[in-house]
Structures are given as structure tokens and as C-alpha cells.
C-alpha atoms as a PDB file:
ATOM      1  CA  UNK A   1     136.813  64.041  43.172  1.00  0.00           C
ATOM      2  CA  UNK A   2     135.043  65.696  40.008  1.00  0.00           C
ATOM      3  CA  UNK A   3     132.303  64.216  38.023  1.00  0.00           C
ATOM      4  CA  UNK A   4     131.897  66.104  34.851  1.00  0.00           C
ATOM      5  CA  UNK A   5     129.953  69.145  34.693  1.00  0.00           C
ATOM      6  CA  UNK A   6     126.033  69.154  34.836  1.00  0.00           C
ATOM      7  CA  UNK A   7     126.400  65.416  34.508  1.00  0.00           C
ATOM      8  CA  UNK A   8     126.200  63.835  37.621  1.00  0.00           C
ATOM      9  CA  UNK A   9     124.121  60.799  38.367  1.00  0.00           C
ATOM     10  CA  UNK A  10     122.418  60.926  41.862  1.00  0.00           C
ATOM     11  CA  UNK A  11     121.880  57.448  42.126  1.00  0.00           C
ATOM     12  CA  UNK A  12     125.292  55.815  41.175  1.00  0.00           C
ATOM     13  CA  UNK A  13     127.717  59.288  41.426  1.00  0.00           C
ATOM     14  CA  UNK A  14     130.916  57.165  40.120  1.00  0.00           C
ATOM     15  CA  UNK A  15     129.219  56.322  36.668  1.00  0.00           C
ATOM     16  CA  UNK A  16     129.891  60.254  35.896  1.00  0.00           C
ATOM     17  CA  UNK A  17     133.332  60.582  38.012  1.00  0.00           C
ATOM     18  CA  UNK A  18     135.899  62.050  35.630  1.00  0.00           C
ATOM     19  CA  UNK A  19     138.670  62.644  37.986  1.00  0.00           C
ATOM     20  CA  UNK A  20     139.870  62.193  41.558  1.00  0.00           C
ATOM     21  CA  UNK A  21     143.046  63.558  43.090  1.00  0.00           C
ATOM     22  CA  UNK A  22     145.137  63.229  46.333  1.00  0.00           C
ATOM     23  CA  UNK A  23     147.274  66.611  47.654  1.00  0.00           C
ATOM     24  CA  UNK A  24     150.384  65.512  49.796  1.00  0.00           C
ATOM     25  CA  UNK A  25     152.942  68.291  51.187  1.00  0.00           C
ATOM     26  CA  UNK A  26     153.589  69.870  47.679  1.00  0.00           C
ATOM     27  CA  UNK A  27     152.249  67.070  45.406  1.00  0.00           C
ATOM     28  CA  UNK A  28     149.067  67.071  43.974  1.00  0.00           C
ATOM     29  CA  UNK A  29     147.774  64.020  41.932  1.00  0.00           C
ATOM     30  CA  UNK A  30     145.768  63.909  39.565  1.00  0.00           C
ATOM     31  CA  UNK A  31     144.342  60.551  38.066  1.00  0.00           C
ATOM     32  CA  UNK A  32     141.499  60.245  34.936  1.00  0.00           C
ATOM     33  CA  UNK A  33     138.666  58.396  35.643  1.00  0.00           C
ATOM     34  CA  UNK A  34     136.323  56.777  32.790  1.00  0.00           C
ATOM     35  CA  UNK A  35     132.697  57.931  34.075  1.00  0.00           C
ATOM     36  CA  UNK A  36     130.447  58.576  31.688  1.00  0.00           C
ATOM     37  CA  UNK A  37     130.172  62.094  30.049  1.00  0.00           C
ATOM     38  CA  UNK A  38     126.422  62.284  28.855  1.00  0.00           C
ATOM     39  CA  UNK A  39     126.277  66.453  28.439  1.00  0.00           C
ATOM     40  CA  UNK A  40     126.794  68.399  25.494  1.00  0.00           C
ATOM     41  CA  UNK A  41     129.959  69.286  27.099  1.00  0.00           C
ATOM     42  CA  UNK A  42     132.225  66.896  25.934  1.00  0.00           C
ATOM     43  CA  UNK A  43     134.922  69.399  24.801  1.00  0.00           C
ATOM     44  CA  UNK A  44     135.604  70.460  28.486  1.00  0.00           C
ATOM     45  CA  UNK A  45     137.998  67.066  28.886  1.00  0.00           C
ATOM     46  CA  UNK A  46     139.185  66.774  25.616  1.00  0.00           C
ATOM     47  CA  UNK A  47     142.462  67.902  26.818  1.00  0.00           C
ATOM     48  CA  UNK A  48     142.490  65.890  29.553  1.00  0.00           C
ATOM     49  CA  UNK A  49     144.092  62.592  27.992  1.00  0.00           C
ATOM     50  CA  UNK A  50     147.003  61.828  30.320  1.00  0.00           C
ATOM     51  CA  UNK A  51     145.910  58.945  32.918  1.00  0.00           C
ATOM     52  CA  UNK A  52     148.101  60.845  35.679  1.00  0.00           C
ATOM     53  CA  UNK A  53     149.469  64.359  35.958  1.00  0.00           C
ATOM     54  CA  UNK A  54     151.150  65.443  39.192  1.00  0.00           C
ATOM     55  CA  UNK A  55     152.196  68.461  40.262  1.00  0.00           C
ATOM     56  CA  UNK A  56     154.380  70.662  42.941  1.00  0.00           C
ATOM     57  CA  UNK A  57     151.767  72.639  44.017  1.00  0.00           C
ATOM     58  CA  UNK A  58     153.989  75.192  45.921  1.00  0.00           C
ATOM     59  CA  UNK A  59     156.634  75.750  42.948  1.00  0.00           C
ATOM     60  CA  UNK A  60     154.534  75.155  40.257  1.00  0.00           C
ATOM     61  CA  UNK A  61     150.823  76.747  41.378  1.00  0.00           C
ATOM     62  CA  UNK A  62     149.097  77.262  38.177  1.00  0.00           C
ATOM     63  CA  UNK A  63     150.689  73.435  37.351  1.00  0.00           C
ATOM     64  CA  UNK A  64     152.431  74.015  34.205  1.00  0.00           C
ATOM     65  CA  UNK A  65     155.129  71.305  34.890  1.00  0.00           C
ATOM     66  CA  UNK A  66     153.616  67.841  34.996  1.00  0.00           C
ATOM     67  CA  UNK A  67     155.915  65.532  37.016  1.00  0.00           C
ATOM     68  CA  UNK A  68     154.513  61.969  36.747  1.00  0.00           C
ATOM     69  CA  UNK A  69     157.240  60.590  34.471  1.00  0.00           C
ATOM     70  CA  UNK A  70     160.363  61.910  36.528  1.00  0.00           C
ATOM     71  CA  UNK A  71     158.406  60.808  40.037  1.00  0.00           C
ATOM     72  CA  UNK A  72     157.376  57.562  39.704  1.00  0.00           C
ATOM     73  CA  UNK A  73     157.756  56.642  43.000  1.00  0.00           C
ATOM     74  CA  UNK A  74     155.353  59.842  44.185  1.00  0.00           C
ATOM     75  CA  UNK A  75     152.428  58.533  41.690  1.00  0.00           C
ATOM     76  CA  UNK A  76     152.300  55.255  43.162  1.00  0.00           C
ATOM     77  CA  UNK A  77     152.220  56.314  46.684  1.00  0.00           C
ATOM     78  CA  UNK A  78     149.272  58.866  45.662  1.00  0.00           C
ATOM     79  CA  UNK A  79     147.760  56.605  43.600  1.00  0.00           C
ATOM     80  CA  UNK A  80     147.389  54.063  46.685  1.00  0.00           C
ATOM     81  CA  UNK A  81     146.222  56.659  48.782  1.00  0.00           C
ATOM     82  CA  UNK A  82     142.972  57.294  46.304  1.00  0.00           C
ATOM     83  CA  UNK A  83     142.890  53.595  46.012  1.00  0.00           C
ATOM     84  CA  UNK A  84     142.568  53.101  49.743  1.00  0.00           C
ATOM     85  CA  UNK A  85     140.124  55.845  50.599  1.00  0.00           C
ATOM     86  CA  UNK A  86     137.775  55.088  46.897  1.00  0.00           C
ATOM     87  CA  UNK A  87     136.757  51.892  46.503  1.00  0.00           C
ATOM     88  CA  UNK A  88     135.285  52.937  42.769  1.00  0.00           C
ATOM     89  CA  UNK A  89     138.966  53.467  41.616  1.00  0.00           C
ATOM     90  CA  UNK A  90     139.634  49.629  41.061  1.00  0.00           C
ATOM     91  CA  UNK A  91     139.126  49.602  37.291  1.00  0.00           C
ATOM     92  CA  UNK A  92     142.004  52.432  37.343  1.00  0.00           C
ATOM     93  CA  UNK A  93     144.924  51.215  35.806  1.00  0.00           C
END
């Protein structure tokens, strides 16, 4: 998981999440989550608009190829995965 920087609330930590991910064999998956960014940071996930990305983490390890579209099958299985083990990621769609 990541909450955005310097922006995490103690109390309810999921109101600031701003992504979680799941790593299986050579996929990584990364999925956007809507927390709350209160900082004066806001440009550090500006470029982070895509819902998904995933990745092949041992071909591809500075992730320049996104692989979401072309492995649909991969995203859902990751996507249940973070779905199973983070009850917050219900209002993921």
C-alpha cells in the first residue's frame, strides 16, 4: 500500500491511501486508490491517472511497459488478490 506523502491520517489510514499493489512471480499490480490528498503535494500523482498498470517485473524492472490492456486475465486475478486481503478496496472499480 501507499498513502500519499506526508499525508497520512492516523486515525482512518485508508482516507489518504493512494495506491495498493499485489507482486505475483513476475507481475506486479498496481491499482489507484481515491484517498484523499490534503498536502501541498498534489503534483506528485498527477501522472498517475491510469486505474491499473501492471508490470513484468523481471523483463521490464524500471516498468516502462504497462501490460494491463494485453493481460486482462492477470489484472483480475491481482485485482482479487488486493480485494481479498483489503477490505477498504471495495469502492475500487
Amino acid at each position: 500500500m501507499n498513502h500519499s506523502t506526508h499525508n497520512m491520517n492516523l486515525n482512518n489510514p485508508d482516507k489518504t491511501l493512494q495506491t495498493i499493489w499485489c507482486v505475483e512471480d513476475n507481475g506486479e499490480l498496481l491499482v489507484r486508490f481515491p484517498g484523499n490528498d490534503t498536502t501541498n503535494c498534489r503534483h506528485l500523482h498527477v501522472w498517475d491517472k491510469q486505474p491499473v498498470r501492471l508490470y513484468d517485473v523481471i523483463k521490464d524492472p524500471h516498468e516502462k511497459n504497462e501490460l494491463s490492456s494485453s493481460n486482462p486475465e492477470v489484472v483480475a486475478r491481482l485485482k482479487k488478490r488486493i480485494e481479498t486481503w483489503h477490505a477498504a478496496t471495495s469502492t475500487i472499480k
